[in-house]
Protein backbone atom coordinates (compact mmCIF):
# COMPACT_ATOMS: atom_id res chain seq x y z
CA UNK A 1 81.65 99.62 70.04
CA UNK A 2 85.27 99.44 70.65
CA UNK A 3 87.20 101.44 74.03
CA UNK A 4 90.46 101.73 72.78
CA UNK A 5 92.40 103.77 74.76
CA UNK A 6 94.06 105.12 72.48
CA UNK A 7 97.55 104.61 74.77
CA UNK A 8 99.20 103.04 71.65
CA UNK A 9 102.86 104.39 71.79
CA UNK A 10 102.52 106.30 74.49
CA UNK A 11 105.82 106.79 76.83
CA UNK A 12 104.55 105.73 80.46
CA UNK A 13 106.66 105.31 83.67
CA UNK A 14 104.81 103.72 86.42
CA UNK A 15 106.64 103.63 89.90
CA UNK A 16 106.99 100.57 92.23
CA UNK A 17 105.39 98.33 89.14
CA UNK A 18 106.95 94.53 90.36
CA UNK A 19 104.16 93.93 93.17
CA UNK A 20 100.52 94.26 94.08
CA UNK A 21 99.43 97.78 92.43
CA UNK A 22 101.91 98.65 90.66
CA UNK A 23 102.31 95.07 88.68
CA UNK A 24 98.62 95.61 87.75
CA UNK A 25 99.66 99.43 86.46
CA UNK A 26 102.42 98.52 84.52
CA UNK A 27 100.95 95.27 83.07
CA UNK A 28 97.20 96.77 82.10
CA UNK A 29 99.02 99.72 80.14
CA UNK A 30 101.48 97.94 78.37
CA UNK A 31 98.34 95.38 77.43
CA UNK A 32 96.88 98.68 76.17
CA UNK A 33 100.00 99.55 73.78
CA UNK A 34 101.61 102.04 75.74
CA UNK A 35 105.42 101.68 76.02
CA UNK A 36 106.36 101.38 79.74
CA UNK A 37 109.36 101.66 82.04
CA UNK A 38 108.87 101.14 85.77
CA UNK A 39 111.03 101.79 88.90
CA UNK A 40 112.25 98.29 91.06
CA UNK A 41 114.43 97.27 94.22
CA UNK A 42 115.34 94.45 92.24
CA UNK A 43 114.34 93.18 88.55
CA UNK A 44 111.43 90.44 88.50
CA UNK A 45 112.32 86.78 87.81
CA UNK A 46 109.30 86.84 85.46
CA UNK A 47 109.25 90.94 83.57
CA UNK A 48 106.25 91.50 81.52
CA UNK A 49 107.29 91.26 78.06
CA UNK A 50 108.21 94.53 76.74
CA UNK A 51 108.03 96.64 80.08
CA UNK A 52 111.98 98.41 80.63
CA UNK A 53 113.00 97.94 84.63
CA UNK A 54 115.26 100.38 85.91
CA UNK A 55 116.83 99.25 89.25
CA UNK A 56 116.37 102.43 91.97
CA UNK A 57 115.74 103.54 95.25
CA UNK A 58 112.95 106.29 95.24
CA UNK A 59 113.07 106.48 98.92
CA UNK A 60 116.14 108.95 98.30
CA UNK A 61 116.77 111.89 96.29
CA UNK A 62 119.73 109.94 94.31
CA UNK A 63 117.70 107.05 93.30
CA UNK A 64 115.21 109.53 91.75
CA UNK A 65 117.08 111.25 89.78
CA UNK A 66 118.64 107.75 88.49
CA UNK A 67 115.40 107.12 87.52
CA UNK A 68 114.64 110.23 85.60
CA UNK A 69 117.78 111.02 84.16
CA UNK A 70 117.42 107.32 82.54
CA UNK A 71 114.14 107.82 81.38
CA UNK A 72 115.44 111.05 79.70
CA UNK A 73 118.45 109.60 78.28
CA UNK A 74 116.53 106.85 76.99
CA UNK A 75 113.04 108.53 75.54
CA UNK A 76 113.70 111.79 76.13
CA UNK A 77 111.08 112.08 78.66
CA UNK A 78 107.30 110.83 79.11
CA UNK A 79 103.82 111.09 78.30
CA UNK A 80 102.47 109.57 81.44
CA UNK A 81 103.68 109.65 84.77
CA UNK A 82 102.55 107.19 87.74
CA UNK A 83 103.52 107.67 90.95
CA UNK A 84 102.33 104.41 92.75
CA UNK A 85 104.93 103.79 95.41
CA UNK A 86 103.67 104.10 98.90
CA UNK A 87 103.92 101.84 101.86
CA UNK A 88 103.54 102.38 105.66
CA UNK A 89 106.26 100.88 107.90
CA UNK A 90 105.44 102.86 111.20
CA UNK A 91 104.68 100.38 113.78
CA UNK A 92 101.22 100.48 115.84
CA UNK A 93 101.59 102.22 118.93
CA UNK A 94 99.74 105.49 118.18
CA UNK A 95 101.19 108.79 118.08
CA UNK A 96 103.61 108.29 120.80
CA UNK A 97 105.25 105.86 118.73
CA UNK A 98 106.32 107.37 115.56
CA UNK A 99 109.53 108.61 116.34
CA UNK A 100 110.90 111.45 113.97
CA UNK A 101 113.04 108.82 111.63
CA UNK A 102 109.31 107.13 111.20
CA UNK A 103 107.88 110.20 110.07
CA UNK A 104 110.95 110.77 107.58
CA UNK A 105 110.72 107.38 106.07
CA UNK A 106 106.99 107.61 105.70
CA UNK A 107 107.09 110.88 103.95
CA UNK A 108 110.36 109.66 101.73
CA UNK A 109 108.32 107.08 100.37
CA UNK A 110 104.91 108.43 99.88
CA UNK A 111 105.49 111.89 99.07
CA UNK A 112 108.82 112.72 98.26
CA UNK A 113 109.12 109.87 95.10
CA UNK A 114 106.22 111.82 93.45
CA UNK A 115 107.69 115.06 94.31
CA UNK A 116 111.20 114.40 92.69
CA UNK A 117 110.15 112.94 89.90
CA UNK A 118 107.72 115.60 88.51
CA UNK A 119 110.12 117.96 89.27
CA UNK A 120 112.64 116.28 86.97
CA UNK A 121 110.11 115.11 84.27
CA UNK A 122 107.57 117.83 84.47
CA UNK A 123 109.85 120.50 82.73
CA UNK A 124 109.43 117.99 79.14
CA UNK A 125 106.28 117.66 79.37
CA UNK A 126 105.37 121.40 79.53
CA UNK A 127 107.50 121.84 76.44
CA UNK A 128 105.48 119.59 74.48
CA UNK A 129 102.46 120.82 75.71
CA UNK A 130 101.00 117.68 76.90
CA UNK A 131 101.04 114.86 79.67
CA UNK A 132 99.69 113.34 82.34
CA UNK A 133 100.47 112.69 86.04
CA UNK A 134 99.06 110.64 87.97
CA UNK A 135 99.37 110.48 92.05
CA UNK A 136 98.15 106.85 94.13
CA UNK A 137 96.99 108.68 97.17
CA UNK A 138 94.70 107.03 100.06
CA UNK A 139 91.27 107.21 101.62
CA UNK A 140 93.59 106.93 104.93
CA UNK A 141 94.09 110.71 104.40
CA UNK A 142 90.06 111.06 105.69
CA UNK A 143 89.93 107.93 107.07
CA UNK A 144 93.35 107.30 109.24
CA UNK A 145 93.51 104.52 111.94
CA UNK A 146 95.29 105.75 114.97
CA UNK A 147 97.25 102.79 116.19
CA UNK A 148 99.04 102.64 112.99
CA UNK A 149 98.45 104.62 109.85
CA UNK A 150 99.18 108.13 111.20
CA UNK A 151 102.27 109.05 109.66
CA UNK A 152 101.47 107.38 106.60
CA UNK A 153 98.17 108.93 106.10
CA UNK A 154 99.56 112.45 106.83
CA UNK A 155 101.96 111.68 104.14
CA UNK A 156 99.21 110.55 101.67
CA UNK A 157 97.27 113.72 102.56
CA UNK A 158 99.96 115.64 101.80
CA UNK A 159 100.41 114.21 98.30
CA UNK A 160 96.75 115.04 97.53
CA UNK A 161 97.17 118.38 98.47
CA UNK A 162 100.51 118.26 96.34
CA UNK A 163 98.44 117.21 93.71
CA UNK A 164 95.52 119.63 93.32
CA UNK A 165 98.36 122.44 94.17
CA UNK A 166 100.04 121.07 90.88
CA UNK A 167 96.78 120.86 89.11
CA UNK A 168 95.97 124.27 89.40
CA UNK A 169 99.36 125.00 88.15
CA UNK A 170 100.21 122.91 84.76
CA UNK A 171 96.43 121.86 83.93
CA UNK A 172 96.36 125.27 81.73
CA UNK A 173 99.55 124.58 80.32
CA UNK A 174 98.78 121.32 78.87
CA UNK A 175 99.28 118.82 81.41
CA UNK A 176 96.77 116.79 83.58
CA UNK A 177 97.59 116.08 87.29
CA UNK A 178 95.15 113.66 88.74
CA UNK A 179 95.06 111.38 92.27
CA UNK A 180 92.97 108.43 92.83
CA UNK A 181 92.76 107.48 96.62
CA UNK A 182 92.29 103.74 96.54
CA UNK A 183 90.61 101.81 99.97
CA UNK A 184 91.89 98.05 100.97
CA UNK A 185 93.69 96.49 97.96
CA UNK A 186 94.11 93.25 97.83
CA UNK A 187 97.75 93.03 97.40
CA UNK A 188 100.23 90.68 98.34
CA UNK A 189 101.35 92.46 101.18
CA UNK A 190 97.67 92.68 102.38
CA UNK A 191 97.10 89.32 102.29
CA UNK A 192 99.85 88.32 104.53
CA UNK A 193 98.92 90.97 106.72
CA UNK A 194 95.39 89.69 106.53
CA UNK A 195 96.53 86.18 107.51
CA UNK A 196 98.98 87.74 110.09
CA UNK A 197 95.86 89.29 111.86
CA UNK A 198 94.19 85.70 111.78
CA UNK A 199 96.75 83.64 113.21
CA UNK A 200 96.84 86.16 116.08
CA UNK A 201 92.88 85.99 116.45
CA UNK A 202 92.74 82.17 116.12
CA UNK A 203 91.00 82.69 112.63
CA UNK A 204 91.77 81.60 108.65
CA UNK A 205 92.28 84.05 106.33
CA UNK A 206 88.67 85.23 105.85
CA UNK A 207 88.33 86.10 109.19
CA UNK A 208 91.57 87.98 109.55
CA UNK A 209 89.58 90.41 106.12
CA UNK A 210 87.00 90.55 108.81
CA UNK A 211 89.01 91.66 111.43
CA UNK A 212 90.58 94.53 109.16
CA UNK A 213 86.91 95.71 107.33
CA UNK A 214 85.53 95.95 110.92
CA UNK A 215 88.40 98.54 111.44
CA UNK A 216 87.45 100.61 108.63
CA UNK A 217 84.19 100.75 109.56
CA UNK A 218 83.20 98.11 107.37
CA UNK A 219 83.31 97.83 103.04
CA UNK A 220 79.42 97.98 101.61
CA UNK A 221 80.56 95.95 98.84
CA UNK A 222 81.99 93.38 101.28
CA UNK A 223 85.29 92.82 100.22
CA UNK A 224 88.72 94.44 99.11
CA UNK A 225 89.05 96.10 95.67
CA UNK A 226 91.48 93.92 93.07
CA UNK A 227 94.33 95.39 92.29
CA UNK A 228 93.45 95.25 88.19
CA UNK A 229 90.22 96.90 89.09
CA UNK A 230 92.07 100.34 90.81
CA UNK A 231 94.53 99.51 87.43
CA UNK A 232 91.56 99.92 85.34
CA UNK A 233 90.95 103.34 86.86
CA UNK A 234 94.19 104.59 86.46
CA UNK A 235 94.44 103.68 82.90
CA UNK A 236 91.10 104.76 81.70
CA UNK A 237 92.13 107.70 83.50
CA UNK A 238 95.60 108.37 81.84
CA UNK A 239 94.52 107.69 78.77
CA UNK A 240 92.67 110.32 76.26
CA UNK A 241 89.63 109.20 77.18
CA UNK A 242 89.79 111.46 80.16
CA UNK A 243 91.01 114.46 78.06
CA UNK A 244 88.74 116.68 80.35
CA UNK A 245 89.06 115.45 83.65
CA UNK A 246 91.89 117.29 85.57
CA UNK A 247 92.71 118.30 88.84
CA UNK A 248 90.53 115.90 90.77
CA UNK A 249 90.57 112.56 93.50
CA UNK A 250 88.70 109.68 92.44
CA UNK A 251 88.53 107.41 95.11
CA UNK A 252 88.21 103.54 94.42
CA UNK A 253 87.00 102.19 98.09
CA UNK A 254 83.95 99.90 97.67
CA UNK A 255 82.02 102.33 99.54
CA UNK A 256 84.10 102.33 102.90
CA UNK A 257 84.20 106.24 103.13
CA UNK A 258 80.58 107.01 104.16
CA UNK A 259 80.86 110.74 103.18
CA UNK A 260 80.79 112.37 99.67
């Protein structure tokens, strides 16, 4: 039996797509046909072969609308939208030290991207009747870690909140709004911060994945989630396979949240 997707043609921009999570995104749906553009700092020495890079700065309201107003210049809008940009640059120190430009520039990142953009892309998908939108949230938003995911976990909470609030909104109008709240991912950035851990512990690099399950309370399935595998999620779920699912989280943690 074949699972085609069925994403053949489809108009797709995926945010952050050159690293980790993102790279997977982009690179699984345009494996799957789709046509995709994706939002970069700077362009990749290697781009995945018929992907479109648009150079832009999500963390403020000018490099968003860059973004979209390309997008709509050049397609005339999208059938799937992916917000995967997120990142937490707070440093540890607990609440007392996330001063208020920390709390900005976590919430700049992680919420306000995704808020901008369906703003500015929303409006064309409503008057085709159709779409998707997609939100990377966190299990941090029920599972934060005090010394230094606080602001960005608030932020991700916030964008899951965002997201059911949109849901309930454009879901009868034609458009699906989804979030999937991935655990550890293991990207390039949490590998070196996985290795950063063990050189301060003494330990190689499996021992510094220790040191970081043990702070989650440990992952049943005993190790970080791929980033193709959390890809795999999103696409099945963009896709119209997933024509009824709307307005929900699926989280993708290996088990590490304990509750339903």
């Amino acid at each position: 039996m074949s699972f085609d997707l069925h994403l053949n043609g489809l108009r797709a921009l995926v945010t952050g797509g050159t690293l980790g999570l993102g790279a997977a995104v982009v690179k699984t749906l345009a494996e799957a046909g789709a046509r995709v553009a994706t939002s970069v700092r700077t362009v990749p020495a290697q781009p995945v072969e018929g992907v479109s890079y648009v150079t832009a700065d999500l963390s403020t309201a000018e490099g968003t609308s860059r973004l979209a107003q390309t997008i709509l210049q050049d397609w005339g809008g999208v059938d799937i939208l992916i917000n995967v940009l997120g990142g937490s640059k707070t440093p540890g120190g607990g609440f007392a030290a996330i001063s208020d430009e920390h709390w900005f520039a976590e919430l700049n990142l992680n919420l306000m991207p995704a808020v901008r953009l369906d703003r500015a892309l929303l409006p064309a998908m409503l008057a085709q009747g159709s779409g998707v939108i997609i939100h990377v949230s966190s299990i941090q938003r029920v599972l934060p870690l005090p010394d230094s995911t606080t602001a960005y976990a608030a932020a991700k909470g916030a964008l899951t909140t965002y997201s059911k609030s949109l849901a309930r909104e454009v879901t009868p109008k034609g458009v699906r709004v989804l979030s999937v709240a991935p655990g550890w991912i293991e990207t390039e950035a949490s590998v070196a911060f996985a290795q950063q851990r063990a050189a301060e512990a003494g330990t190689d690099y499996e021992g510094g994945k220790k040191i970081i399950m043990d702070w989650l309370g440990g992952i049943p399935v005993g190790r970080p989630a791929k980033p193709h595998e959390v890809a795999d999620l999103i696409a099945f779920l963009a896709s119209p396979r997933s024509a009824s699912i709307a307005g929900s989280e699926y989280r993708i943690d290996g088990g590490t949240v304990p509750t339903l």
